[in-house]
Every structure is written in structure tokens, then in C-alpha cells.
Protein backbone atom coordinates (compact mmCIF):
# COMPACT_ATOMS: atom_id res chain seq x y z
CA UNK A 1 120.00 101.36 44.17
CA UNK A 2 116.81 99.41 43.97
CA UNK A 3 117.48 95.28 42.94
CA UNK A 4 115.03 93.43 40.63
CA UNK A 5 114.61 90.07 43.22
CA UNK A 6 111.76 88.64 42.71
CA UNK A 7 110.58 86.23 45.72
CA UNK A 8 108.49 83.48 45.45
CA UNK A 9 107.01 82.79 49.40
CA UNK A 10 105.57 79.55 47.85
CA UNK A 11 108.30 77.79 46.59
CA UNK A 12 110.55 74.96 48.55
CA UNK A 13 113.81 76.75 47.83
CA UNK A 14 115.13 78.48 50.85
CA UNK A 15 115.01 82.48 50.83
CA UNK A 16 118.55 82.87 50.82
CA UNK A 17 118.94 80.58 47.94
CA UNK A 18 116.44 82.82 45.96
CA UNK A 19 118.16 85.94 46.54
CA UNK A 20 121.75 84.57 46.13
CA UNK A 21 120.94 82.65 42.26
CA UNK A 22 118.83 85.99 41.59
CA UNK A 23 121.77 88.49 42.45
CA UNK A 24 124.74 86.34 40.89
CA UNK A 25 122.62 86.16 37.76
CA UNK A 26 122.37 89.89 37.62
CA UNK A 27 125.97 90.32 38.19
CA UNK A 28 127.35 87.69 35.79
CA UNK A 29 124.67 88.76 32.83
CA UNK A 30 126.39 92.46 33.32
CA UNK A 31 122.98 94.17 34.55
CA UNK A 32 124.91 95.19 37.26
CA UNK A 33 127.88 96.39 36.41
CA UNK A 34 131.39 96.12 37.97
CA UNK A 35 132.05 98.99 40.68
CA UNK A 36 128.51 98.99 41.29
CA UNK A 37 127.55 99.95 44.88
CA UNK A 38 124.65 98.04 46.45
CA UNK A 39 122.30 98.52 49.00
CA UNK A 40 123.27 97.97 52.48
CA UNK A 41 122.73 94.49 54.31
CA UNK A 42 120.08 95.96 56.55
CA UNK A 43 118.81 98.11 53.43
CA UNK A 44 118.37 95.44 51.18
CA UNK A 45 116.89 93.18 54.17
CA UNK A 46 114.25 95.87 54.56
CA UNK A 47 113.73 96.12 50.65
CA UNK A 48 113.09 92.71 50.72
CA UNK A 49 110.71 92.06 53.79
CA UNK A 50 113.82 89.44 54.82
CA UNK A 51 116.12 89.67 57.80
CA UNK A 52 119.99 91.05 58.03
CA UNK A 53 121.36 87.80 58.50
CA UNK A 54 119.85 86.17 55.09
CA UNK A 55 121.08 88.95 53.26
CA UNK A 56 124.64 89.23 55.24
CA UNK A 57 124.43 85.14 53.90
CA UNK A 58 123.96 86.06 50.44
CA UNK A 59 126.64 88.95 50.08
CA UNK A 60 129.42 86.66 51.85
CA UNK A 61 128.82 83.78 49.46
CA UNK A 62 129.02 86.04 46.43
CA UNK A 63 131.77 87.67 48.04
CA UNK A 64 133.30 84.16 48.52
CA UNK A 65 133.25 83.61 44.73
CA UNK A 66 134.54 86.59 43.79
CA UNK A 67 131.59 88.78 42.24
CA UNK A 68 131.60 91.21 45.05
CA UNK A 69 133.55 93.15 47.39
CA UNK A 70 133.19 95.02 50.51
CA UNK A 71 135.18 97.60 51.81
CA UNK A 72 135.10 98.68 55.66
CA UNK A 73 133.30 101.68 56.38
CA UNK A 74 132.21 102.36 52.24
CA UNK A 75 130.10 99.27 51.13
CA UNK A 76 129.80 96.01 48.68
CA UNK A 77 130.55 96.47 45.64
CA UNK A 78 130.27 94.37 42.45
CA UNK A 79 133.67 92.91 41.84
CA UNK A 80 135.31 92.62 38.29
CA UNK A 81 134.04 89.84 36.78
CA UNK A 82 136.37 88.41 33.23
CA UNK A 83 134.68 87.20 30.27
CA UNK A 84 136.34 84.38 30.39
CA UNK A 85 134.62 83.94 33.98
CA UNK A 86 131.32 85.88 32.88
CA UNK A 87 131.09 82.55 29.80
CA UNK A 88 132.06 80.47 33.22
CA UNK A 89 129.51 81.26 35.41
CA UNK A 90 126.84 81.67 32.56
CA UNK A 91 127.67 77.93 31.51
CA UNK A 92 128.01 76.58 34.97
CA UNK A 93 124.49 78.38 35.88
CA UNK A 94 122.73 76.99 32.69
CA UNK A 95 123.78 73.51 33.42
CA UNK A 96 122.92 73.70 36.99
CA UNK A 97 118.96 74.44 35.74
CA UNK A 98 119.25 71.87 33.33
CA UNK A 99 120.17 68.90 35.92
CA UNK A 100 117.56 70.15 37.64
CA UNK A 101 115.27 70.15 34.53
CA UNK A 102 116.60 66.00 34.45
CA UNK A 103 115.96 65.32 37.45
CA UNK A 104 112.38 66.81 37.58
CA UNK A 105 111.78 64.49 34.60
CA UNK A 106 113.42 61.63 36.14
CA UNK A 107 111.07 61.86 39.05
CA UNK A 108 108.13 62.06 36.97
CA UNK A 109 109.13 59.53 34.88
CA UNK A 110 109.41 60.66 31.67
CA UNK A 111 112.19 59.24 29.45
CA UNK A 112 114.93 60.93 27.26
CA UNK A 113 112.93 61.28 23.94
CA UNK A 114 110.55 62.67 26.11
CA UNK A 115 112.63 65.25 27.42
CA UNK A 116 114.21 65.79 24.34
CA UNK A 117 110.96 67.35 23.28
CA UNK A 118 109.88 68.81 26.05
CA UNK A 119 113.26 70.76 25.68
CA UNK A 120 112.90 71.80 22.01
CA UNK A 121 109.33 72.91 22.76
CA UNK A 122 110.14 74.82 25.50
CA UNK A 123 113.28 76.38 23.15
CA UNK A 124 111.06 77.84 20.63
CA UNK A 125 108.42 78.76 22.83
CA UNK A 126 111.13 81.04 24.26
CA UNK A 127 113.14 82.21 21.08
CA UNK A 128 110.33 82.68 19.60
CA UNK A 129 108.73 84.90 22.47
CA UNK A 130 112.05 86.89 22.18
CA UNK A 131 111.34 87.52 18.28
CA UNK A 132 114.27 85.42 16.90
CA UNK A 133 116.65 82.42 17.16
């Protein structure tokens, strides 16, 4: 199985961090279904031009939450994720980005009218890209 990660080699955020928001979104979103196998730590390293030891990272903290599973000697496997988790994590990842959104404008100094603005712009720009609201 071949996983849409996209990495960005210029950003700040670490690799591992990358990977780990990239993969949880895919498994929480239901792109990757429950039961699914993936790719082997040292195939998915290789896949990704990225060593063992940041991918071995990345499955143990999702495995630490609870959206996968590994199994001696078979694999990692996407673990059953409830909707009642699935609205969870979705909410919990949304308002992660949107602190971070905050703080961005914090640092730049805009204030909360700005933002407010900023916000709906952006909102429509991406509805609206989508075809709908």
C-alpha cells in the first residue's frame, strides 16, 4: 500500500511531526480504513527517503493513541476508530490548527477583527473552491 505523505524539506516542523499529523489525519478522516495493513517501518522509511527510526516514532505514537495496531510477525494495522472518537480527533485536530492560526496572528500582530476576517476569507475561499457551503 502506497501512503499519500506529502513532505515539505523546507518547513521548521520536524519530519516525524509531518508524517505523524499526515497519517492520523488519513486514519481519522476514514481514507484509510480500519483493518488496513500498512507498509512496513523500513518500507515506508524507504517510500519516504526518511530513516526506520522516524517512522518506528510515528507508528508507536499512533499506536499509543489507539489508531493502530501491530501484531508480531503480521504487521500494523489501522485500529478501529468510533465515531464518537473519529468527531474527537477531527475536533481536537481542527482546533489544534486554529491555535496555531492565533498564534501566527498574534505574532504578527494583527488583532481579533482582523483575524476574524482573515478567517471568513479564507472560509469561502475554500467552500467555495469545493463548489458549496
Amino acid at each position: 500500500m502506497r501512503l499519500l505523505i506529502q513532505i515539505n524539506e523546507n518547513s521548521a516542523e520536524p519530519l516525524y511531526h509531518q508524517i505523524e499529523t499526515q497519517l492520523r489525519s488519513l486514519i481519522i478522516s476514514g481514507q484509510i480504513e480500519e483493518g488496513t495493513l500498512l507498509p512496513s517501518i523500513r518500507e515506508f522509511a524507504g517510500n519516504l527517503k526518511c530513516s526506520v527510526i522516524t517512522v518506528r516514532r510515528v507508528y508507536q505514537d499512533l499506536e499509543n493513541e489507539g489508531l493502530l495496531r501491530t501484531r508480531q510477525g503480521t504487521g500494523t494495522f489501522v485500529a478501529g476508530v468510533g465515531d464518537q472518537a473519529r468527531e474527537q480527533y477531527k475536533r481536537d485536530a481542527v482546533i489544534e490548527a486554529l491555535r496555531m492560526a492565533v498564534d501566527k496572528g498574534l505574532a504578527v500582530q494583527f488583532n481579533e477583527d482582523e483575524m476574524k476576517e482573515l478567517f471568513m476569507e479564507v472560509i469561502r475561499e475554500k467552500y467555495d473552491a469545493k463548489g458549496g457551503r
